[in-house]
C-alpha atoms as a PDB file:
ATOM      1  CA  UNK A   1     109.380 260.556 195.079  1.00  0.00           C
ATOM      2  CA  UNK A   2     109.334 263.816 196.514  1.00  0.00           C
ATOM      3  CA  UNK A   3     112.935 263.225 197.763  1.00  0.00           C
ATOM      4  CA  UNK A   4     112.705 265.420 201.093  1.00  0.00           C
ATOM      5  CA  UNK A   5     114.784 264.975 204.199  1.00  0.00           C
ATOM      6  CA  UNK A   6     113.182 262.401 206.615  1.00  0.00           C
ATOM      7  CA  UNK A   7     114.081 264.710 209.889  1.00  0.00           C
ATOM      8  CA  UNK A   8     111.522 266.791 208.048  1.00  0.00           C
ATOM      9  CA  UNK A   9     108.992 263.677 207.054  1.00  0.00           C
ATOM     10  CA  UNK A  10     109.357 263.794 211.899  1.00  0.00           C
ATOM     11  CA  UNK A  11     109.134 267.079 212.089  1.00  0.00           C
ATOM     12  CA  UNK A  12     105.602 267.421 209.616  1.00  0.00           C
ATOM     13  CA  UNK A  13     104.116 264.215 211.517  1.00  0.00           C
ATOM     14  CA  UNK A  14     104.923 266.021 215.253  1.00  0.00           C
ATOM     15  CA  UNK A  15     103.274 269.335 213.735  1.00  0.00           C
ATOM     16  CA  UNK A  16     100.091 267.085 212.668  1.00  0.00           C
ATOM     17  CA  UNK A  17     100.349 265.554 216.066  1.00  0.00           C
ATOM     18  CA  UNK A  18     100.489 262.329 214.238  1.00  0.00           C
ATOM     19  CA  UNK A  19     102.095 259.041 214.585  1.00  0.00           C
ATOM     20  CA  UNK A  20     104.570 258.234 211.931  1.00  0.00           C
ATOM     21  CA  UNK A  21     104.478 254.476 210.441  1.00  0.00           C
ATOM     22  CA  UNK A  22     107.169 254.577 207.794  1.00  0.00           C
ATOM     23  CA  UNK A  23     107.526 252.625 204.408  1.00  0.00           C
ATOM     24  CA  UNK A  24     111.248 252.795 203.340  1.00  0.00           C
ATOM     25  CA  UNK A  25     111.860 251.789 199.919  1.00  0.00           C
ATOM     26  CA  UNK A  26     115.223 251.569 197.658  1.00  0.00           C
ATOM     27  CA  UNK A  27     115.797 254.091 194.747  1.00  0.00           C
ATOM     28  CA  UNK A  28     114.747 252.785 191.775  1.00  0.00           C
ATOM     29  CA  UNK A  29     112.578 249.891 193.416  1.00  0.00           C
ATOM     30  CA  UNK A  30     110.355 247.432 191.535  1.00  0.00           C
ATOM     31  CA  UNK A  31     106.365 247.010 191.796  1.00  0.00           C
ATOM     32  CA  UNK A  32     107.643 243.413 194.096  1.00  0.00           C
ATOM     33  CA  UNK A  33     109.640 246.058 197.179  1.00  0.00           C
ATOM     34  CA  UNK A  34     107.599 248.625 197.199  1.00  0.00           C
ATOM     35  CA  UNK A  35     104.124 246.418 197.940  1.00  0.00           C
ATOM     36  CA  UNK A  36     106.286 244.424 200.536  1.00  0.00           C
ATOM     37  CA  UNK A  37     107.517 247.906 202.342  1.00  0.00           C
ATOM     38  CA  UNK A  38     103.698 248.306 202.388  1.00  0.00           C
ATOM     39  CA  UNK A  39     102.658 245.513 203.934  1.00  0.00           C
ATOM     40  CA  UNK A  40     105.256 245.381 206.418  1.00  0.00           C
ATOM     41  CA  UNK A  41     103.871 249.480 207.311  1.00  0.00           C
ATOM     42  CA  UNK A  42     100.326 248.285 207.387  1.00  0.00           C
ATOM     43  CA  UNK A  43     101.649 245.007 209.605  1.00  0.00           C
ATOM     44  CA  UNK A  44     103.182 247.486 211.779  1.00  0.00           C
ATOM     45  CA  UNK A  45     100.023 249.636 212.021  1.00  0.00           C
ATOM     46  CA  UNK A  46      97.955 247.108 212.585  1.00  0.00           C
ATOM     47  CA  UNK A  47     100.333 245.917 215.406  1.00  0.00           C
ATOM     48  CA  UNK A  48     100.455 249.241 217.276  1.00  0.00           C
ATOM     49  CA  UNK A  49      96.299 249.697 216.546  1.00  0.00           C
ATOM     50  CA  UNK A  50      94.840 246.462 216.768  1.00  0.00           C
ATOM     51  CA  UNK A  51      91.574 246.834 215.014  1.00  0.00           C
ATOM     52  CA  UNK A  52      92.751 249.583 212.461  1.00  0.00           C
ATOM     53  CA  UNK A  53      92.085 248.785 208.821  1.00  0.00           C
ATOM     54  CA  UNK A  54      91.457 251.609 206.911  1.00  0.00           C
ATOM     55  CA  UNK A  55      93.737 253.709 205.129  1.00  0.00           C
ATOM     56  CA  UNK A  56      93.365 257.261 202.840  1.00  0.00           C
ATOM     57  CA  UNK A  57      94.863 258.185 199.935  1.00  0.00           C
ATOM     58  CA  UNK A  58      95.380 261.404 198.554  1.00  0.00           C
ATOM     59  CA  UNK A  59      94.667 260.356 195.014  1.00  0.00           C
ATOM     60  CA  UNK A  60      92.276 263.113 193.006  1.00  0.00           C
ATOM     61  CA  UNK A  61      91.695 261.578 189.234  1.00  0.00           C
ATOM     62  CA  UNK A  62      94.063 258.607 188.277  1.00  0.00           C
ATOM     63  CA  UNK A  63      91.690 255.858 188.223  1.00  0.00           C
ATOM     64  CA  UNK A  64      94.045 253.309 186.985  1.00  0.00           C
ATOM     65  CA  UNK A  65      96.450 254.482 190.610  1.00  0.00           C
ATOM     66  CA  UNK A  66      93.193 254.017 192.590  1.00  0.00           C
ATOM     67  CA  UNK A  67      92.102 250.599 191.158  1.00  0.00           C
ATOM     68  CA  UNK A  68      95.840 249.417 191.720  1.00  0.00           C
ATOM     69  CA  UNK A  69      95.784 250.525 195.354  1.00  0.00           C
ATOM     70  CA  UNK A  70      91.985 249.360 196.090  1.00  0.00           C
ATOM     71  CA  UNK A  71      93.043 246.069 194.850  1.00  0.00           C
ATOM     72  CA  UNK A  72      96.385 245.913 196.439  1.00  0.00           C
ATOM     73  CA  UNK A  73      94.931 246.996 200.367  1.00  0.00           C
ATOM     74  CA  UNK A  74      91.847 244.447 199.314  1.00  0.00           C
ATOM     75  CA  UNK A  75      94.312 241.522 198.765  1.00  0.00           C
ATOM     76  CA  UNK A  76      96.086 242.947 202.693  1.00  0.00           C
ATOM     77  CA  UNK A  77      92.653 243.110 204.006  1.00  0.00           C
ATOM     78  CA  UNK A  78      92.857 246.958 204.852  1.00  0.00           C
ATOM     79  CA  UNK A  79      89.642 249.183 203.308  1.00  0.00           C
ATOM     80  CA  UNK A  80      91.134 252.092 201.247  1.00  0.00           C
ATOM     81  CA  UNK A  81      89.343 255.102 201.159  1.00  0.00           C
ATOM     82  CA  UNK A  82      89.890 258.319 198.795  1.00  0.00           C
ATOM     83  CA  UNK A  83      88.004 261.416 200.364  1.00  0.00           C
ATOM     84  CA  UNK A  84      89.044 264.098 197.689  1.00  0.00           C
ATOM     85  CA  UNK A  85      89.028 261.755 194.417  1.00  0.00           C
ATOM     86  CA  UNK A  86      87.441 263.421 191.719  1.00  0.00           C
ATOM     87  CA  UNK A  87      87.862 267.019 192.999  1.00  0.00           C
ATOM     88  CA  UNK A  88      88.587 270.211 190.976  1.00  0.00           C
ATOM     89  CA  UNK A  89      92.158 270.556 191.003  1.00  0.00           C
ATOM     90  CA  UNK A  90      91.983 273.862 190.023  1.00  0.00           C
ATOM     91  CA  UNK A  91      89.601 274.758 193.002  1.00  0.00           C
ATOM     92  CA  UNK A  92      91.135 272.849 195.286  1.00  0.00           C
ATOM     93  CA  UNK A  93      94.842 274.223 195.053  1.00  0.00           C
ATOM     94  CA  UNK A  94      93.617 277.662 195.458  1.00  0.00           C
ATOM     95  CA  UNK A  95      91.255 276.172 198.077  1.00  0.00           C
ATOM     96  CA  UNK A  96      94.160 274.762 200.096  1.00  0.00           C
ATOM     97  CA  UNK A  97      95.964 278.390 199.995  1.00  0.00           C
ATOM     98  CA  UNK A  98      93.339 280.509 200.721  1.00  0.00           C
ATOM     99  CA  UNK A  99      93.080 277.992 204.074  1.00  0.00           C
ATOM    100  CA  UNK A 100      96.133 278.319 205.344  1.00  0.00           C
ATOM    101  CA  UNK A 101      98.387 275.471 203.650  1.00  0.00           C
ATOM    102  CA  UNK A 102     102.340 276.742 202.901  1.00  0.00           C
ATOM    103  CA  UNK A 103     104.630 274.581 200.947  1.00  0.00           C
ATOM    104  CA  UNK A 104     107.387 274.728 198.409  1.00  0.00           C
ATOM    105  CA  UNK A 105     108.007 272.924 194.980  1.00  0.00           C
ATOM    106  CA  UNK A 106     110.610 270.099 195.613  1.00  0.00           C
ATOM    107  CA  UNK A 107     110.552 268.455 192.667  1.00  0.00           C
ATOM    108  CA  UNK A 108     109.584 268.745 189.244  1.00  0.00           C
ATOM    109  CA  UNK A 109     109.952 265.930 186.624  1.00  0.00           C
ATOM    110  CA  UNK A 110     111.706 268.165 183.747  1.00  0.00           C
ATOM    111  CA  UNK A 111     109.680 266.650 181.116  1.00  0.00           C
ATOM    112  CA  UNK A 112     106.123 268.049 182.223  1.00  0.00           C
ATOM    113  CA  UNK A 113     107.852 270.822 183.286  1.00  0.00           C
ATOM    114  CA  UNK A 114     110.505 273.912 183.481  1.00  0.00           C
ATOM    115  CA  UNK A 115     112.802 273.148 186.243  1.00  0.00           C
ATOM    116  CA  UNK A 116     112.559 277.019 187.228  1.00  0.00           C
ATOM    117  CA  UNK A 117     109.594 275.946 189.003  1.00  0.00           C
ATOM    118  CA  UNK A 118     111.431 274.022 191.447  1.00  0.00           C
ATOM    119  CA  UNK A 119     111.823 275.080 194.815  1.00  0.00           C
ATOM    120  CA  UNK A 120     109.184 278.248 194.087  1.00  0.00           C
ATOM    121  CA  UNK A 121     106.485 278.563 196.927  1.00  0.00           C
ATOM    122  CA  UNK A 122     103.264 277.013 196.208  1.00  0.00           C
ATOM    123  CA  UNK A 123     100.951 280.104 195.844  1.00  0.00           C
ATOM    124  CA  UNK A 124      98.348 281.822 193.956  1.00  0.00           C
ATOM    125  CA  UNK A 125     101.200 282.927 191.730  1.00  0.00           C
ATOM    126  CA  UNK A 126     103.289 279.546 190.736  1.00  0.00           C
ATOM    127  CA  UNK A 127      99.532 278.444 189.814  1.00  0.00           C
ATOM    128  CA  UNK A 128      98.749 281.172 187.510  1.00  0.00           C
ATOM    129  CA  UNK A 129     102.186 280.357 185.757  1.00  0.00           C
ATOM    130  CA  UNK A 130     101.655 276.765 185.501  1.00  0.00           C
ATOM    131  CA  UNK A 131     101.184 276.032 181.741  1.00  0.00           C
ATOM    132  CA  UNK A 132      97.781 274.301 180.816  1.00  0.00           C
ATOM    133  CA  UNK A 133      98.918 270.957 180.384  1.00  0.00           C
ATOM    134  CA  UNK A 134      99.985 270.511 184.143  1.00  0.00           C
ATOM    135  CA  UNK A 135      97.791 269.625 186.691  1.00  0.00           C
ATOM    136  CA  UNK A 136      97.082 272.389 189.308  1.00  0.00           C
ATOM    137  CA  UNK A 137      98.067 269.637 192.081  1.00  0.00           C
ATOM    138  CA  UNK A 138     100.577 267.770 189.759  1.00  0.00           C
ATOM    139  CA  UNK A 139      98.811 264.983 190.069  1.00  0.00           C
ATOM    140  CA  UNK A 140     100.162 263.458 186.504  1.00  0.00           C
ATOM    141  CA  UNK A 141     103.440 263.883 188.780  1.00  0.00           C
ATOM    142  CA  UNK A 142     104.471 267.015 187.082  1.00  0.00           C
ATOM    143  CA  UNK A 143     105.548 268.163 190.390  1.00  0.00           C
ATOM    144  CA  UNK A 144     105.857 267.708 194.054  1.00  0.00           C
ATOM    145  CA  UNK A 145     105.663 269.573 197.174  1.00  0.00           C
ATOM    146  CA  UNK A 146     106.681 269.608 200.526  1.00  0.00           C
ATOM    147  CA  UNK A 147     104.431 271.333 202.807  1.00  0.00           C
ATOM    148  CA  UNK A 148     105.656 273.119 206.137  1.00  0.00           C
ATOM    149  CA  UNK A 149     102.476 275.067 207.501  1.00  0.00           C
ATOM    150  CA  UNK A 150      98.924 275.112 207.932  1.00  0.00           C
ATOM    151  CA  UNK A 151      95.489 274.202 209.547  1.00  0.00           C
ATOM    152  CA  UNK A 152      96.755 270.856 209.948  1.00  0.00           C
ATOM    153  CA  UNK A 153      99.667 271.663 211.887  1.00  0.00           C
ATOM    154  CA  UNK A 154      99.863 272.883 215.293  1.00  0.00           C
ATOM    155  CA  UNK A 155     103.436 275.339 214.400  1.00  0.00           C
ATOM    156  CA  UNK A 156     104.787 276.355 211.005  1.00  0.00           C
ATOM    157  CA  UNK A 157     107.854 274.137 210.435  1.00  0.00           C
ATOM    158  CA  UNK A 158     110.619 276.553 209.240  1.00  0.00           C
ATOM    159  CA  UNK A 159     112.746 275.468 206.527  1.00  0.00           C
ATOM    160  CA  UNK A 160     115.608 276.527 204.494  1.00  0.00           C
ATOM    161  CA  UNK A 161     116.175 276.317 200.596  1.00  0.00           C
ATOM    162  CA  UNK A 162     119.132 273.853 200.107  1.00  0.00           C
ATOM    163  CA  UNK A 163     120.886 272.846 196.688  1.00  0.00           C
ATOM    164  CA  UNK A 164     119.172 271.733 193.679  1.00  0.00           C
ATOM    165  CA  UNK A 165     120.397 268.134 191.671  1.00  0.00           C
ATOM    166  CA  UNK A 166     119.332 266.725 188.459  1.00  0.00           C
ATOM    167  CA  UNK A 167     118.388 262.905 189.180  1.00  0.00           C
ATOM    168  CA  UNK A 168     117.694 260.286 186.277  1.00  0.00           C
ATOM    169  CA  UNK A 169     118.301 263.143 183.772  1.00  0.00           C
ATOM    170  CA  UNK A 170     114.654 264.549 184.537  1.00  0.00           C
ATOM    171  CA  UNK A 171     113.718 265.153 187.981  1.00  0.00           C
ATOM    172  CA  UNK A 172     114.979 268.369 189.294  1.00  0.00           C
ATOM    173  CA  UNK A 173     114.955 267.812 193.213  1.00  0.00           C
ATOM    174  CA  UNK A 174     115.289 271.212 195.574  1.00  0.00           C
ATOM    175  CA  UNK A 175     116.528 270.103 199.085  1.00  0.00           C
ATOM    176  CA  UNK A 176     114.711 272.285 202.013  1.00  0.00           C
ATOM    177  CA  UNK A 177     116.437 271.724 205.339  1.00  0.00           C
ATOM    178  CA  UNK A 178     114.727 272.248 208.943  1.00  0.00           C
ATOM    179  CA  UNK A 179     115.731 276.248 209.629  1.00  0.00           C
ATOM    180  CA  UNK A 180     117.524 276.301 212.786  1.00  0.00           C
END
């Protein structure tokens, strides 16, 4: 969904210092593709880490999103785990700033919000412009972001604005390249 480049996807995984299991999925794919692409990922993790069988999600408030996932990793037989569910939203994106984290808007879905916001830096300033009704952290999927420095990487990963396109008449997708 947030539609950047997968040379970036390697280049954000080798900055973590991470290993990169990857869940490919068509455009436009049903609820059926996109839990197979899972479980072939999680397959493929547990292959390369025998043993392993927890996973984290990012998830903050959408209880219906977390039920759907605990149930779906419960039916693979992986544990999910949610370590920030239920945070402030508002605290938290000014917490992840003020720490360190850099990213850019790369998509905005057009009907939560202006598409002027796409492909602005995610600062203390896009926040204080976000209208009320959208989640500091877009977690209603108002917007996305693509993030290319902080505590969690070892080096900044330098990117360049691309070209903006319109897909499915709503989502306003800004491409960012890797610089250099």
């Amino acid at each position: 969904m947030q539609g950047i480049r997968r040379d970036l996807l390697h280049a954000q995984a080798r900055a973590a210092g991470l290993p990169l299991v990857e869940a490919w999925i068509p455009q436009q794919a049903d609820n059926a593709s996109y839990e197979s692409s899972f479980a072939n990922a999680l397959d493929e993790a547990q292959s390369r880490w025998p043993g392993i069988r927890d996973i984290a999600f990012g998830d903050l408030f959408l209880a219906d999103i977390r039920d759907w996932r605990e149930s779906l990793c419960t039916r693979l037989g992986w544990n999910a785990h949610f370590p920030i569910f239920g945070s402030d939203t508002a605290r938290l994106g000014r917490e992840m700033i003020a720490g360190g984290l850099r990213a850019h808007v790369c998509c905005v879905d057009t009907s939560q919000l202006d598409d002027r916001f796409s492909g602005r830096a995610y600062d203390m300033a896009l926040l204080d412009e976000l209208p009320a009704s959208c989640d500091p952290c877009g977690e209603r999927g108002e917007f996305h972001t693509v993030v290319s420095a902080g505590p969690m990487f070892d080096h900044p990963i330098p990117l360049e604005r691309g070209d903006d396109v319109l897909r499915d008449g709503r989502f306003n997708y800004t491409d960012f390249l890797l610089a250099g």
